[in-house]
Every structure is written in structure tokens, then in C-alpha cells.
C-alpha atoms as a PDB file:
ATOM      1  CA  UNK A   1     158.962   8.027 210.470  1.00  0.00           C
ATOM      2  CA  UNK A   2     155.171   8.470 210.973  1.00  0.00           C
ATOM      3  CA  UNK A   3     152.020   9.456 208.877  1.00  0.00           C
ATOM      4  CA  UNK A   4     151.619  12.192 211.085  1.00  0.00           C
ATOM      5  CA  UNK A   5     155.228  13.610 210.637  1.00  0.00           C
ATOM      6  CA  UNK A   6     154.843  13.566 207.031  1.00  0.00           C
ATOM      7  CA  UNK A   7     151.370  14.858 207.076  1.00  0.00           C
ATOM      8  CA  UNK A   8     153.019  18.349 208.829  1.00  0.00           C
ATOM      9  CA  UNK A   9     155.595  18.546 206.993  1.00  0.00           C
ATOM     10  CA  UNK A  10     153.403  18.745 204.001  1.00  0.00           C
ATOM     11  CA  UNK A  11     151.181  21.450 205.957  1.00  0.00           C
ATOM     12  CA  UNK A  12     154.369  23.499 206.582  1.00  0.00           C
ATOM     13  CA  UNK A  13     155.643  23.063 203.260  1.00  0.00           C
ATOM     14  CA  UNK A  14     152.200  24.104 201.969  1.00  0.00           C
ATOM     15  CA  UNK A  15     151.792  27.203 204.893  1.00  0.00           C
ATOM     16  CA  UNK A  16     155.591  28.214 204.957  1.00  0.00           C
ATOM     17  CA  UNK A  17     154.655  28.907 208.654  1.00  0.00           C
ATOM     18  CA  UNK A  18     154.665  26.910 211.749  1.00  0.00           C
ATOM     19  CA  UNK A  19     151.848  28.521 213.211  1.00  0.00           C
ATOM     20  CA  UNK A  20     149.547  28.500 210.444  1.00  0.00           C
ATOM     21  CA  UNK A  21     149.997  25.093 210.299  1.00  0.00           C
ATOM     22  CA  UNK A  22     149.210  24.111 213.725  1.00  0.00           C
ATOM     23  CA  UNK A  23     146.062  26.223 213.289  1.00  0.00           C
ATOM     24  CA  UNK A  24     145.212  24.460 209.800  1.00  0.00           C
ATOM     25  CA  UNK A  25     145.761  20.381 212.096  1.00  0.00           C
ATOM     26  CA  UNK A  26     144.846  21.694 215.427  1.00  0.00           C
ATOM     27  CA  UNK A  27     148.104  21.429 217.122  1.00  0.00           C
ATOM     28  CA  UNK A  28     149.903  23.625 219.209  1.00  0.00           C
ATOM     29  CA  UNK A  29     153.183  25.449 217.443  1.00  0.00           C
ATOM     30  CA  UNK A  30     155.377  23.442 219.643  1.00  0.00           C
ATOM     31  CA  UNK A  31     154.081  20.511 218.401  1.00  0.00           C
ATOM     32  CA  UNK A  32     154.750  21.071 214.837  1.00  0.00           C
ATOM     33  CA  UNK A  33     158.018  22.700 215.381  1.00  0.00           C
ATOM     34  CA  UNK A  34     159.063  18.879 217.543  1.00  0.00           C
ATOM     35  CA  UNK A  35     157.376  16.861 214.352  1.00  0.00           C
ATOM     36  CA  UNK A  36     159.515  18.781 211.802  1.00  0.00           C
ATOM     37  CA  UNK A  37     163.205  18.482 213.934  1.00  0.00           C
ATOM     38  CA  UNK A  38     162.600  14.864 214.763  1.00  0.00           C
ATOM     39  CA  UNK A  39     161.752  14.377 210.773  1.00  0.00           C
ATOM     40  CA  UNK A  40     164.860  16.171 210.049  1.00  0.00           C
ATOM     41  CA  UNK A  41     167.044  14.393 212.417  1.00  0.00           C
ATOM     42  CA  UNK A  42     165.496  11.212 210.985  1.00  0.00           C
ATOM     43  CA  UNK A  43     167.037  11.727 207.554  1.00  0.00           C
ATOM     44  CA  UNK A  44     169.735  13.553 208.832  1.00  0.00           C
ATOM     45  CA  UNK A  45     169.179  16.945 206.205  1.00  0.00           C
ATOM     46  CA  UNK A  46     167.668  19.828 207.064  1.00  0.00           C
ATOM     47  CA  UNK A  47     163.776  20.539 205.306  1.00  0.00           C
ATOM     48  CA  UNK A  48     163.513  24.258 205.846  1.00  0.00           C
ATOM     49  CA  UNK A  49     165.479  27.262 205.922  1.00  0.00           C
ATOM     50  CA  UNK A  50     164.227  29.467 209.133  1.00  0.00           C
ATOM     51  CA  UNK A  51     165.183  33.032 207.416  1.00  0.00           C
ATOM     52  CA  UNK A  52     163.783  35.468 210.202  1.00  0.00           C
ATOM     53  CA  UNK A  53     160.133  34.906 211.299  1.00  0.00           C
ATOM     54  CA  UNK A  54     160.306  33.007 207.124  1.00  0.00           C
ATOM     55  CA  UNK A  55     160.777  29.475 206.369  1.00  0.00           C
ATOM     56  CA  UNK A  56     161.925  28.363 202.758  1.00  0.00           C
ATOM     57  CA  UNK A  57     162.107  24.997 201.400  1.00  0.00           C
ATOM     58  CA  UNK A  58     165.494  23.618 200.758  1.00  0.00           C
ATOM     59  CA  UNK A  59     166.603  21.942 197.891  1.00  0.00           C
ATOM     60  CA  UNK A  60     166.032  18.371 200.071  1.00  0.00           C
ATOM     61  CA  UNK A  61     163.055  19.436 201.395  1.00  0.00           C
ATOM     62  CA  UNK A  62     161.715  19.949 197.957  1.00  0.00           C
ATOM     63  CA  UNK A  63     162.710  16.565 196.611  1.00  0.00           C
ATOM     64  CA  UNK A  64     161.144  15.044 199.944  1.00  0.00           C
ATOM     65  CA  UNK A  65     157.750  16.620 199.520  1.00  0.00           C
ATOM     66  CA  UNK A  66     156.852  15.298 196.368  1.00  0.00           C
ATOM     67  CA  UNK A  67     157.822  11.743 198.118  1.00  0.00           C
ATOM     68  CA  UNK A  68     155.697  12.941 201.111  1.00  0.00           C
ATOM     69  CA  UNK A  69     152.609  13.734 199.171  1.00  0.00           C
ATOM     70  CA  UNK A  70     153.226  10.391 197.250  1.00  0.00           C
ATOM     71  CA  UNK A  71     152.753   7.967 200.304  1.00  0.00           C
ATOM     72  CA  UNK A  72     149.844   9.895 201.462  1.00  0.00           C
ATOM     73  CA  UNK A  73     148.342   9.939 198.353  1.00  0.00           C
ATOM     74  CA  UNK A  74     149.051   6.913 198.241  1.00  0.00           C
ATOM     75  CA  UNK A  75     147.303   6.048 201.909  1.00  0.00           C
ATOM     76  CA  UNK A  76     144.109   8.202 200.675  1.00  0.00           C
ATOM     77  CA  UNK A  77     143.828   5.402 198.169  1.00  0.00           C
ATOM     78  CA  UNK A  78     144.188   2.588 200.132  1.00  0.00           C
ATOM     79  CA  UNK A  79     141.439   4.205 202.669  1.00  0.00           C
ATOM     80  CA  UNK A  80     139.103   4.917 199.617  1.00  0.00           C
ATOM     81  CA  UNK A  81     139.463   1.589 198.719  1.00  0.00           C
ATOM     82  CA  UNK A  82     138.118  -0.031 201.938  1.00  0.00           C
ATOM     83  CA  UNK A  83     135.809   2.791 203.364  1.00  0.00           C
ATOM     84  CA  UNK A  84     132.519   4.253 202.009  1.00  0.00           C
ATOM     85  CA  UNK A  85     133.696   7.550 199.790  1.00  0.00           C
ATOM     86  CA  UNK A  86     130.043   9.393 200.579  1.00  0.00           C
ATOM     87  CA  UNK A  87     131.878  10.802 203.644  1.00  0.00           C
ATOM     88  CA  UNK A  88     135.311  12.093 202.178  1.00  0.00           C
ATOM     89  CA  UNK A  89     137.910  13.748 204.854  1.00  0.00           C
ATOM     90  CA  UNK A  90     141.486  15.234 203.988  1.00  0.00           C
ATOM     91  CA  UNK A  91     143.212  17.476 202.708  1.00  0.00           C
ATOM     92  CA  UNK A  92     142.992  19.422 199.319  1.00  0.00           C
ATOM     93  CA  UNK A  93     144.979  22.127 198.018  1.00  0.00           C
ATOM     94  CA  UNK A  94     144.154  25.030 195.782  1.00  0.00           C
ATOM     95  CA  UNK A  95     146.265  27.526 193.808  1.00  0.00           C
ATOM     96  CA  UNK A  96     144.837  30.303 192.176  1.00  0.00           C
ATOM     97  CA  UNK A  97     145.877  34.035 191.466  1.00  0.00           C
ATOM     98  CA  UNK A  98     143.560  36.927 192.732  1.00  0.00           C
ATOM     99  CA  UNK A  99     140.938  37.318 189.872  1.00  0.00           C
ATOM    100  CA  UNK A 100     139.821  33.818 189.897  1.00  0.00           C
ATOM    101  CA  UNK A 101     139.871  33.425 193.619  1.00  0.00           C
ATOM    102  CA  UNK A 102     138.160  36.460 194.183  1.00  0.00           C
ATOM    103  CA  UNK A 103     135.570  35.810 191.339  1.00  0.00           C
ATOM    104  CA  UNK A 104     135.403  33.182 189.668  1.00  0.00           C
ATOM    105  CA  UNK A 105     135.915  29.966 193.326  1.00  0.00           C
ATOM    106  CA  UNK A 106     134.033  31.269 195.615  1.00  0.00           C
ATOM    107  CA  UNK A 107     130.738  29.322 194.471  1.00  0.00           C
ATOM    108  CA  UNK A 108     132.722  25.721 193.907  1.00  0.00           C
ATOM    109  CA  UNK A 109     133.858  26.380 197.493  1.00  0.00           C
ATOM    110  CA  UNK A 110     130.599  26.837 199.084  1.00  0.00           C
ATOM    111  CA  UNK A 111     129.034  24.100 197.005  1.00  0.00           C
ATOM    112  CA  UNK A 112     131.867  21.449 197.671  1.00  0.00           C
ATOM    113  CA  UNK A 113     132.063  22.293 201.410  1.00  0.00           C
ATOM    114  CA  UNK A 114     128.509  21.685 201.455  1.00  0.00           C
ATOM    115  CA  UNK A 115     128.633  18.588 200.296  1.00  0.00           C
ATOM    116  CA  UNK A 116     132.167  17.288 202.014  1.00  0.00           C
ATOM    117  CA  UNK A 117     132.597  19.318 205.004  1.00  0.00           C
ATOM    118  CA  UNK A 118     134.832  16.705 206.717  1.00  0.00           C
ATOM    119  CA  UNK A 119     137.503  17.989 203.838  1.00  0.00           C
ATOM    120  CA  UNK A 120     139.896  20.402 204.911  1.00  0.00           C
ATOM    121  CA  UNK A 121     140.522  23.335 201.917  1.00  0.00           C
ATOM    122  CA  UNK A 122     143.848  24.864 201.676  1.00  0.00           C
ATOM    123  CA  UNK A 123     143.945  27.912 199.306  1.00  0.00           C
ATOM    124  CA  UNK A 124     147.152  29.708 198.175  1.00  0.00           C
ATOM    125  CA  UNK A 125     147.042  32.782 196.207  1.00  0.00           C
ATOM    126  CA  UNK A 126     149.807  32.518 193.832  1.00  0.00           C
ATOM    127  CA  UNK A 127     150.802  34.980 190.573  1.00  0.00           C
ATOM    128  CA  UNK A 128     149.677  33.665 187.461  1.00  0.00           C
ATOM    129  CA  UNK A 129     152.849  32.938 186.019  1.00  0.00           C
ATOM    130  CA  UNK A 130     153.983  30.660 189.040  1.00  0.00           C
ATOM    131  CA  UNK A 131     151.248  28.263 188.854  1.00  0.00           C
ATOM    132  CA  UNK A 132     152.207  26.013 186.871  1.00  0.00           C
ATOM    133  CA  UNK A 133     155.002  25.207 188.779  1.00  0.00           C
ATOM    134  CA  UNK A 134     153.159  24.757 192.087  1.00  0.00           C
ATOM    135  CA  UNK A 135     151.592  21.509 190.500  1.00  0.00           C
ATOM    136  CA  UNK A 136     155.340  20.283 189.057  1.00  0.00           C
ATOM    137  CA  UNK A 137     156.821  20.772 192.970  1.00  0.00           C
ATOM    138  CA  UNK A 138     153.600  19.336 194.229  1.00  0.00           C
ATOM    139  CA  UNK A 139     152.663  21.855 196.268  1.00  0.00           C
ATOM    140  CA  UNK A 140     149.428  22.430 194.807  1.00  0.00           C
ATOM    141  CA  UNK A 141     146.878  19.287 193.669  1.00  0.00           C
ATOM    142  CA  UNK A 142     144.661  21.642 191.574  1.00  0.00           C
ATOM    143  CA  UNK A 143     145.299  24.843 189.983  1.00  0.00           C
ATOM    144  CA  UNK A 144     143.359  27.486 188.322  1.00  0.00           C
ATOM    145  CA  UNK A 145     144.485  30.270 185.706  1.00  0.00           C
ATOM    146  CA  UNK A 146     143.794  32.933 183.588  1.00  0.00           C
ATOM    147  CA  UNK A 147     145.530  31.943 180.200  1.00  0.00           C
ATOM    148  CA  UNK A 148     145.735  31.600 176.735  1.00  0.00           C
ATOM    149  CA  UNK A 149     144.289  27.913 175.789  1.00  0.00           C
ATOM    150  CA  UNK A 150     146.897  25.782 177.023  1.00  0.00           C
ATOM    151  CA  UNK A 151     148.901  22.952 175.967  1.00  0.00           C
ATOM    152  CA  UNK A 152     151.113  21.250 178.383  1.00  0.00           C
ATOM    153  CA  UNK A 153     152.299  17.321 177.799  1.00  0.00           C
ATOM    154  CA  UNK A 154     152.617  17.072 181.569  1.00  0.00           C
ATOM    155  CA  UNK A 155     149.255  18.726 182.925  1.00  0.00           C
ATOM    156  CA  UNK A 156     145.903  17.580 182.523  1.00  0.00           C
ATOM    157  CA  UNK A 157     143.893  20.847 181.243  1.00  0.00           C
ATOM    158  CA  UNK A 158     140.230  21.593 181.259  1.00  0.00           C
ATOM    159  CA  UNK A 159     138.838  25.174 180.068  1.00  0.00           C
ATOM    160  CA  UNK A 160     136.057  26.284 181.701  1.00  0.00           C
ATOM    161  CA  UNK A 161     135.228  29.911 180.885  1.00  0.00           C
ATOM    162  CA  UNK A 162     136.128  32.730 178.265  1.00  0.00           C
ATOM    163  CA  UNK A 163     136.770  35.967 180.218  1.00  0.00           C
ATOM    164  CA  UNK A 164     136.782  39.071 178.420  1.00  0.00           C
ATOM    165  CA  UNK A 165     138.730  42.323 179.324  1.00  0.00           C
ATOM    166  CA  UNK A 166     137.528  46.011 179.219  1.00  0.00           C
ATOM    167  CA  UNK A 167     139.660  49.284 179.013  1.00  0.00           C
ATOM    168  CA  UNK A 168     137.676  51.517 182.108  1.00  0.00           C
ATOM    169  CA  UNK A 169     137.910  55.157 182.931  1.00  0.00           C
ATOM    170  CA  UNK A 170     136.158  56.798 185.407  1.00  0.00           C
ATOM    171  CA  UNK A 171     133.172  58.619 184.295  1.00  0.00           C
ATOM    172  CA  UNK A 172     134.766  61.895 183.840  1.00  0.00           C
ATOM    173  CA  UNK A 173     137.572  61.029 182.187  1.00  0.00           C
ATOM    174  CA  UNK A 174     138.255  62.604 178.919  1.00  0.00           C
ATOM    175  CA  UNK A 175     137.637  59.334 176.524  1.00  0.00           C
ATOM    176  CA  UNK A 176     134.261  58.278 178.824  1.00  0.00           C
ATOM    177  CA  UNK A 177     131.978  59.661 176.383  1.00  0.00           C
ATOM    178  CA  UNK A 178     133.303  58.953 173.494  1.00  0.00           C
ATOM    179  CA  UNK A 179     131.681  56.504 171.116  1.00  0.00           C
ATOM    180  CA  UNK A 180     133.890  55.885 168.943  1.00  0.00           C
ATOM    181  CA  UNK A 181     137.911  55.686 169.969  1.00  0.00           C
ATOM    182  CA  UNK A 182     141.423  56.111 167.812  1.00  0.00           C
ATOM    183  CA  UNK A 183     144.864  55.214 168.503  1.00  0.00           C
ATOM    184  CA  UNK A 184     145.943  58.145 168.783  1.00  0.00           C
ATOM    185  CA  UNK A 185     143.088  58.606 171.494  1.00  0.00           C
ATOM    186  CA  UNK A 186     145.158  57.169 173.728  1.00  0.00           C
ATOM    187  CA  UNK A 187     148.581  58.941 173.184  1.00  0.00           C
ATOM    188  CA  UNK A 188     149.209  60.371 176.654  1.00  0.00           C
ATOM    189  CA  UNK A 189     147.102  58.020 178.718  1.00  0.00           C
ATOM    190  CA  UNK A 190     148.092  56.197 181.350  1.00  0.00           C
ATOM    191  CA  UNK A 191     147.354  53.201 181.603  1.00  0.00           C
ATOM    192  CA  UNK A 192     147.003  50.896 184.811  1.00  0.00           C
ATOM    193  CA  UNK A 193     147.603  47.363 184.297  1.00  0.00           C
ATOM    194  CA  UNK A 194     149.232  44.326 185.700  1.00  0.00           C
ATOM    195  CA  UNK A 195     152.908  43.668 185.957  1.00  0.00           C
ATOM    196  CA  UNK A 196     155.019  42.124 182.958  1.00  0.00           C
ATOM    197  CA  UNK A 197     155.041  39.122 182.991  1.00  0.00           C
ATOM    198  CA  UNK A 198     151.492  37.856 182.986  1.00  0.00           C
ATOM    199  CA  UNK A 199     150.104  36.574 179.875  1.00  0.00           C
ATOM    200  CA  UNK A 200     146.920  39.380 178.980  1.00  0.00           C
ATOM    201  CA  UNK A 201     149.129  42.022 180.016  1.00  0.00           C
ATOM    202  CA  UNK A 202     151.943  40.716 177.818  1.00  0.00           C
ATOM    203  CA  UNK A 203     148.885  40.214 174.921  1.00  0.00           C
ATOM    204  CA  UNK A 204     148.065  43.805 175.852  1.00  0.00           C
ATOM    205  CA  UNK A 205     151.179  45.185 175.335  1.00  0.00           C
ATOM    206  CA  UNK A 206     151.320  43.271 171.759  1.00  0.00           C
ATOM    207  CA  UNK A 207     148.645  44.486 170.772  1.00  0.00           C
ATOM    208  CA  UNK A 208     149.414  47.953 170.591  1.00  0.00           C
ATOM    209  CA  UNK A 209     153.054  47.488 169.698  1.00  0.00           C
ATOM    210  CA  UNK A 210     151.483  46.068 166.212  1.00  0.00           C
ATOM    211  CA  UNK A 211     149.845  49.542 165.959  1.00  0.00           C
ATOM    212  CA  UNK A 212     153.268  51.247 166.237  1.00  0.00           C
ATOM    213  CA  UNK A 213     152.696  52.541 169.789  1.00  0.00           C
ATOM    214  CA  UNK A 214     155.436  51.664 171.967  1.00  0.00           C
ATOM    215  CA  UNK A 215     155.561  54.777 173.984  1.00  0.00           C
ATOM    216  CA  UNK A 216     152.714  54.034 176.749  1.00  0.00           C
ATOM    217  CA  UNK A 217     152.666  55.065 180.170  1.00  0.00           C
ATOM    218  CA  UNK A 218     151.887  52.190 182.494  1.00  0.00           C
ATOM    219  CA  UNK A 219     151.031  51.975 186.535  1.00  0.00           C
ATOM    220  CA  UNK A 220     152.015  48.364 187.447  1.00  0.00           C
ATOM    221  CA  UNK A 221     150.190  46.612 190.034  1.00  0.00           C
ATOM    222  CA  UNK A 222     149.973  43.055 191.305  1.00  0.00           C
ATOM    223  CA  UNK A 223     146.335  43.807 192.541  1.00  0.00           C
ATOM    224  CA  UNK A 224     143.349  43.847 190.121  1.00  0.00           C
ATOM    225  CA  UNK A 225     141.564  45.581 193.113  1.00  0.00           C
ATOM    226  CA  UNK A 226     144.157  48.175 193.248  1.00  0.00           C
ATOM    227  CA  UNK A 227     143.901  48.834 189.527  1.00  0.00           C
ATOM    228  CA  UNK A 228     139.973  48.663 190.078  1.00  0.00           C
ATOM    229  CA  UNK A 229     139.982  51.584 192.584  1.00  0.00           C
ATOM    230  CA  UNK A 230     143.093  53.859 191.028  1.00  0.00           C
ATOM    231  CA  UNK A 231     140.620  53.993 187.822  1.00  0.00           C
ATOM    232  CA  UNK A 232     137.598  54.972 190.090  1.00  0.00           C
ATOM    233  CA  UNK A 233     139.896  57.924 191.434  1.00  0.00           C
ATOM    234  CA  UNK A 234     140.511  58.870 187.875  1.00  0.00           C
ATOM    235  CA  UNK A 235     144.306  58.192 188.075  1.00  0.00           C
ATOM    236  CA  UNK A 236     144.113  56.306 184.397  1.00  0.00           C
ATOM    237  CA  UNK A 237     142.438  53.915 182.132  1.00  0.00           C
ATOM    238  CA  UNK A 238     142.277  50.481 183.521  1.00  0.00           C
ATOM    239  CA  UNK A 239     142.559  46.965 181.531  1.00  0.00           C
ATOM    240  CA  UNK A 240     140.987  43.850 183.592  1.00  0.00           C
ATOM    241  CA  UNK A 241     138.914  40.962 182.950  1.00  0.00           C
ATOM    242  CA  UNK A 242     135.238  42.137 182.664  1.00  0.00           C
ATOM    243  CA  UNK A 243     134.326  40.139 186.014  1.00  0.00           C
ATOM    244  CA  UNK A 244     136.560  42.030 188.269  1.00  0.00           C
ATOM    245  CA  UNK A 245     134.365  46.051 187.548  1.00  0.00           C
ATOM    246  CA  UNK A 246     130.714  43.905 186.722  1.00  0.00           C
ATOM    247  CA  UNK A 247     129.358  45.871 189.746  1.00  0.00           C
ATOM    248  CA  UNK A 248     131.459  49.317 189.672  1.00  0.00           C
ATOM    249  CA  UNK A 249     130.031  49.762 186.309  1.00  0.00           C
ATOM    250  CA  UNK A 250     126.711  48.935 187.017  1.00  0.00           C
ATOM    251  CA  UNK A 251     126.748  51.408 189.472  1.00  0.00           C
ATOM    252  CA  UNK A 252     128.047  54.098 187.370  1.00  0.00           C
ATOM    253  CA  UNK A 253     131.431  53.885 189.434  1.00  0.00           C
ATOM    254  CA  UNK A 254     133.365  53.019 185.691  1.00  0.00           C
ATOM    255  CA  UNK A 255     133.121  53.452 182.278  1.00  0.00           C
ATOM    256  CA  UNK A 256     133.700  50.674 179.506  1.00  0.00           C
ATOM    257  CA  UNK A 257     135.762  52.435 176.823  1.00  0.00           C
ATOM    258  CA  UNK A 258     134.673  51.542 173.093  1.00  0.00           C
ATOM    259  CA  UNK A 259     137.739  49.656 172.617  1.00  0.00           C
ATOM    260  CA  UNK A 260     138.359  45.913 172.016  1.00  0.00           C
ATOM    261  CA  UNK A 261     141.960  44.258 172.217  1.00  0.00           C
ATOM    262  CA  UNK A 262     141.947  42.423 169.054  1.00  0.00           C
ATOM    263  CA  UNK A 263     143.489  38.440 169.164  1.00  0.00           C
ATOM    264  CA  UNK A 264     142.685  38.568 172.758  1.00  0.00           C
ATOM    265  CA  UNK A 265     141.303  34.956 173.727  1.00  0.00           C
ATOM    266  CA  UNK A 266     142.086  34.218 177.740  1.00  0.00           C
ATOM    267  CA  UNK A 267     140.009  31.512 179.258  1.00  0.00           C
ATOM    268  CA  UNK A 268     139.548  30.486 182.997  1.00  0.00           C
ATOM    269  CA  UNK A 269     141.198  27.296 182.896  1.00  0.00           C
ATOM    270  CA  UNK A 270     141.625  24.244 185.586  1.00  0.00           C
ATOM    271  CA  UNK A 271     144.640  22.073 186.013  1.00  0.00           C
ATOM    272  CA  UNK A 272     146.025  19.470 187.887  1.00  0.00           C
ATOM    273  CA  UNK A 273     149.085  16.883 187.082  1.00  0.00           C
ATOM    274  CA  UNK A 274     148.447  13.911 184.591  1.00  0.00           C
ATOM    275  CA  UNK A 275     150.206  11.465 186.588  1.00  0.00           C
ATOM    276  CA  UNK A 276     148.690  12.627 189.583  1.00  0.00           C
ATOM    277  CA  UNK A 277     146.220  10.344 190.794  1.00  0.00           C
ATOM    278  CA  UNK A 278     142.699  12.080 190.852  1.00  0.00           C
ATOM    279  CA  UNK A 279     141.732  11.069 194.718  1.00  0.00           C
ATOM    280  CA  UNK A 280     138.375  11.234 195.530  1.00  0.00           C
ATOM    281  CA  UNK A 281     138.333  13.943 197.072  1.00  0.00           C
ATOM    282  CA  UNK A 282     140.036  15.606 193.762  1.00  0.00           C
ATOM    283  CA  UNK A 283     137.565  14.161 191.659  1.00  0.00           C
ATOM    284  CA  UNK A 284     134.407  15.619 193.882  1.00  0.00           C
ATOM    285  CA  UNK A 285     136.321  19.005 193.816  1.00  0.00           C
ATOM    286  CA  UNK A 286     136.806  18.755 189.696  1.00  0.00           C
ATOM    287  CA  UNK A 287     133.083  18.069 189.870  1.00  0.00           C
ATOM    288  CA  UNK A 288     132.015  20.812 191.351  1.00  0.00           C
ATOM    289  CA  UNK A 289     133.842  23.201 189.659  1.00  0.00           C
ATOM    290  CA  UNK A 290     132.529  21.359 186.310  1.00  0.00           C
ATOM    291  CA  UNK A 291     128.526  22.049 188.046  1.00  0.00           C
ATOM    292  CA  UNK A 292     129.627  25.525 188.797  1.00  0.00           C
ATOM    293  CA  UNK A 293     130.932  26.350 185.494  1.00  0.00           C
ATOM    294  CA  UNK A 294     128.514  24.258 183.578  1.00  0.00           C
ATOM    295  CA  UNK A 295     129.284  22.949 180.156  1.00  0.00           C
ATOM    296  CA  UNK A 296     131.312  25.567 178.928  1.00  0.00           C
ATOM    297  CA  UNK A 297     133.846  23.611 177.149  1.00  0.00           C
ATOM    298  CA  UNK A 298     131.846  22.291 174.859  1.00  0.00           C
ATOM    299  CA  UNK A 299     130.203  25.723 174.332  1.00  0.00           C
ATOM    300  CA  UNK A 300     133.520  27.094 173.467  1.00  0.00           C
ATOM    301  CA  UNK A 301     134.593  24.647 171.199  1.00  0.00           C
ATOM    302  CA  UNK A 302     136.926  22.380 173.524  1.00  0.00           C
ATOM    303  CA  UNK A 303     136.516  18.671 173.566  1.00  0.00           C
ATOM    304  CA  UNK A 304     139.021  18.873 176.470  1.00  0.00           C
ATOM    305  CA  UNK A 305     136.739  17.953 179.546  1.00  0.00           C
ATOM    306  CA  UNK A 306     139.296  15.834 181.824  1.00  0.00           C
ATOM    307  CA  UNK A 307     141.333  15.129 179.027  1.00  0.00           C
ATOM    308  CA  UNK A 308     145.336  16.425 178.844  1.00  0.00           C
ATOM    309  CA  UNK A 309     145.883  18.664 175.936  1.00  0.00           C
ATOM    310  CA  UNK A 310     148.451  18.305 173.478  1.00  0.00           C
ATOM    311  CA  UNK A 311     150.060  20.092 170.517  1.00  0.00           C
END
């Protein structure tokens, strides 16, 4: 069993696709595809399920990645130990859902590439309510979500940002110039929103279930971009984070309805495993994401920087 083997099998595990992961180590397909079966015929189970042109983890691959990411971990370490750090090289990878990748990373990954571009990024776009897991099966070294403060015994948490979410209309809808809004305002509305399941949406719903509405119209989406442009073509009333339609309603493109979702309190928040160990590579990326932020934490209250929160 080599580095290398275990090294791809990570990638693939990461990827779920032979050829993106002989793009993401410069190999060809083949290559990857002869690493995996002699790894497999090694430890005589098979890693992956090849459903179609899909590949799945099996249950033993699962338990063997979180071995395979221990040894190289563990390797990073030992290299770190005995070379000069200012010059980092690896592999890193991020999990995020759609918001914060869109919105929120893009300026800790230009300002960490810029200052380690010998580290090799790996970004996954995953639904808010899977992320979590990612960093339990390993599959992820550092996540970010859109939450409720969170308190996990098992994950190291650090908040970095308060987002806050606007009901939008297009300009000539009905409610757009209004100043002042009612409940009952809204009876017949539709509203266009994420799917159940994610946390503001499931605070949304709350919210007007303790005003005795339960009878709401919804269009679920998975895509805050799709909500974004359904509301632009009048279709409904949207409800995203205030980021996501900064620039539609500065161009007059949206409306922000005079109405605030009371209890709501979702932050950008950063996680990664508590008995993971922080690499240096880890540790530049938690820095720059710290830079980028800036000292938000404390601004909102949190004495959580780096630290694991607990009930």
C-alpha cells in the first residue's frame, strides 16, 4: 500500500469521479482507475460502488477514508515538522452550501491562494443541512454554514458574521410600495423560499405559524439564485439572506418589503472537527478567513474564536 494510492483514493472519495480526480493530481483516468483496483485488491473489499457513469462510497470505503486521511494527516505533520512551513503544498478541502460560496469565500480564496499557491483547494458545494456530516465522515477538513449559533461537543465552532434576511418583491408587485405591512398583507402571496429542511426556512416557517398563518403558498428551490431571479420576474415574494439581492436592489431590480422575521438570528459560521489536527495548511486557511471576516466575533458577542462551543 502506497502514499500515493491512498492519496487517490481520498481524491475520488472527495470527487466521486475518476476523471475529476485525475484532473485535480494530474494523472491520466487510467491511472486512477489502476490505483483504486490494486487498493481494493490489497484489502480484498471493494471502496466504491460504480452505479452508471456514478461512484458511491461503500460502507468499507467509508470506514477506510477516515483511516486514509489519518496517515496523511498524519505525514503532513511529520513534513511540517522537518521542512520550512512559509512554502505550504497539499491538499485542503472545503464544504460550503451556495450562499456562502457564492458570497461570502470568494475573498478568503483569493487571499489564501495568494499567499500559498503551492496548496491545492478542493471545494464541494453541499446543502446546508449535510454539512455537518461531511466533517464526521471526513470528507471535508473545514466547513462553512448558515445557522443558528451552534453548539456541537464534537466540532470546533467559530462565528464569523450575522446575516440578515429580507422578504423582496419585484418593484411592481402589489406590497412594493407599501410602508407599512400586515399579516394579513400577505394572505395569498406566494412565497419563494428554500426547501424544508434548512434551518432559516424552517425559522421562517415558525415564525408565521406563531401568527396563526399556516396556509402559505410556497415555491421550493434549492437555488438562492433561482429564488433571486423568479422574484425579479414577479412570480412571488422572495426570503434570502440580504447578501444574495445587495446589487439587484441597488439597481432597482428588487424591492425590500417592510417586514422583519422576528427571533431570526443566523450567523455565517466556520467549522472544522475538534480532534482534527489543525495542519498548517488548515491553520493559514482559518487565518484568512479570520482577516477576511475581521473581528466579528467579538463584535457580536462570541468569545468563541478557535474555541469548541458547548452547552
Amino acid at each position: 500500500m502506497e502514499l500515493r494510492q491512498l492519496n487517490t483514493f481520498c481524491t475520488v472519495a472527495t470527487t466521486l469521479n475518476f476523471t475529476r480526480a485525475a484532473e485535480v493530481l494530474s494523472y491520466v483516468p487510467s491511472n486512477v482507475t489502476m490505483q483504486i483496483k490494486a487498493l481494493e485488491d490489497e484489502l480484498g473489499v471493494r471502496l466504491f460502488d460504480r452505479l452508471g457513469k456514478q461512484l458511491a462510497l461503500t460502507t468499507a470505503g467509508k470506514r477506510f477514508l477516515t483511516h486514509a486521511k489519518g496517515v496523511l494527516e498524519k505525514m503532513d505533520e511529520a513534513r511540517s515538522a522537518v521542512h520550512d512551513n512559509e512554502k505550504l503544498s497539499g491538499t485542503l478541502t472545503i464544504s460550503a452550501n451556495e450562499v456562502i460560496c457564492s458570497y461570502r469565500l470568494p475573498p478568503v480564496f483569493q487571499r489564501f491562494r495568494s499567499q500559498h499557491p503551492g496548496v491545492r483547494l478542493i471545494f464541494r458545494s453541499v446543502p446546508n443541512q449535510e454539512l455537518k456530516q461531511t466533517l464526521f465522515e471526513g470528507t471535508a477538513d473545514i466547513v462553512y454554514m448558515l445557522d443558528e449559533p451552534i453548539r456541537s461537543s464534537g466540532l470546533s465552532v467559530e462565528p464569523l458574521l450575522e446575516e440578515h434576511f429580507r422578504l423582496l418583491a419585484a418593484p411592481d408587485h402589489p406590497l412594493a410600495n407599501r410602508t407599512v405591512l400586515q399579516l394579513e398583507d400577505f394572505h395569498g402571496e406566494v412565497f419563494l423560499t428554500n426547501e424544508k429542511g434548512c434551518p432559516y426556512r424552517t425559522m421562517f416557517d415558525r415564525s408565521f405559524e406563531k401568527e396563526g398563518i399556516d396556509s402559505i403558498t410556497y415555491l421550493e428551490f434549492q437555488s438562492a439564485e433561482a429564488i433571486k431571479q423568479c422574484a425579479i420576474s414577479g412570480i412571488g415574494i422572495a426570503f434570502l439572506p440580504e447578501i444574495v439581492a445587495e446589487s439587484e436592489v441597488k439597481r432597482g431590480e428588487l424591492v425590500v418589503l417592510p417586514w422583519q422575521i422576528p427571533d431570526l438570528q443566523i450567523f455565517t459560521q466556520m467549522l472544522w472537527h475538534k480532534d482534527k489536527w489543525l495542519s498548517p495548511i488548515m491553520l493559514s486557511f482559518i487565518e484568512a478567513t479570520s482577516a477576511v471576516f475581521g473581528s466579528q466575533s467579538e463584535k457580536l458577542g462570541f468569545t468563541t474564536k478557535g474555541k469548541n462551543l458547548t452547552p
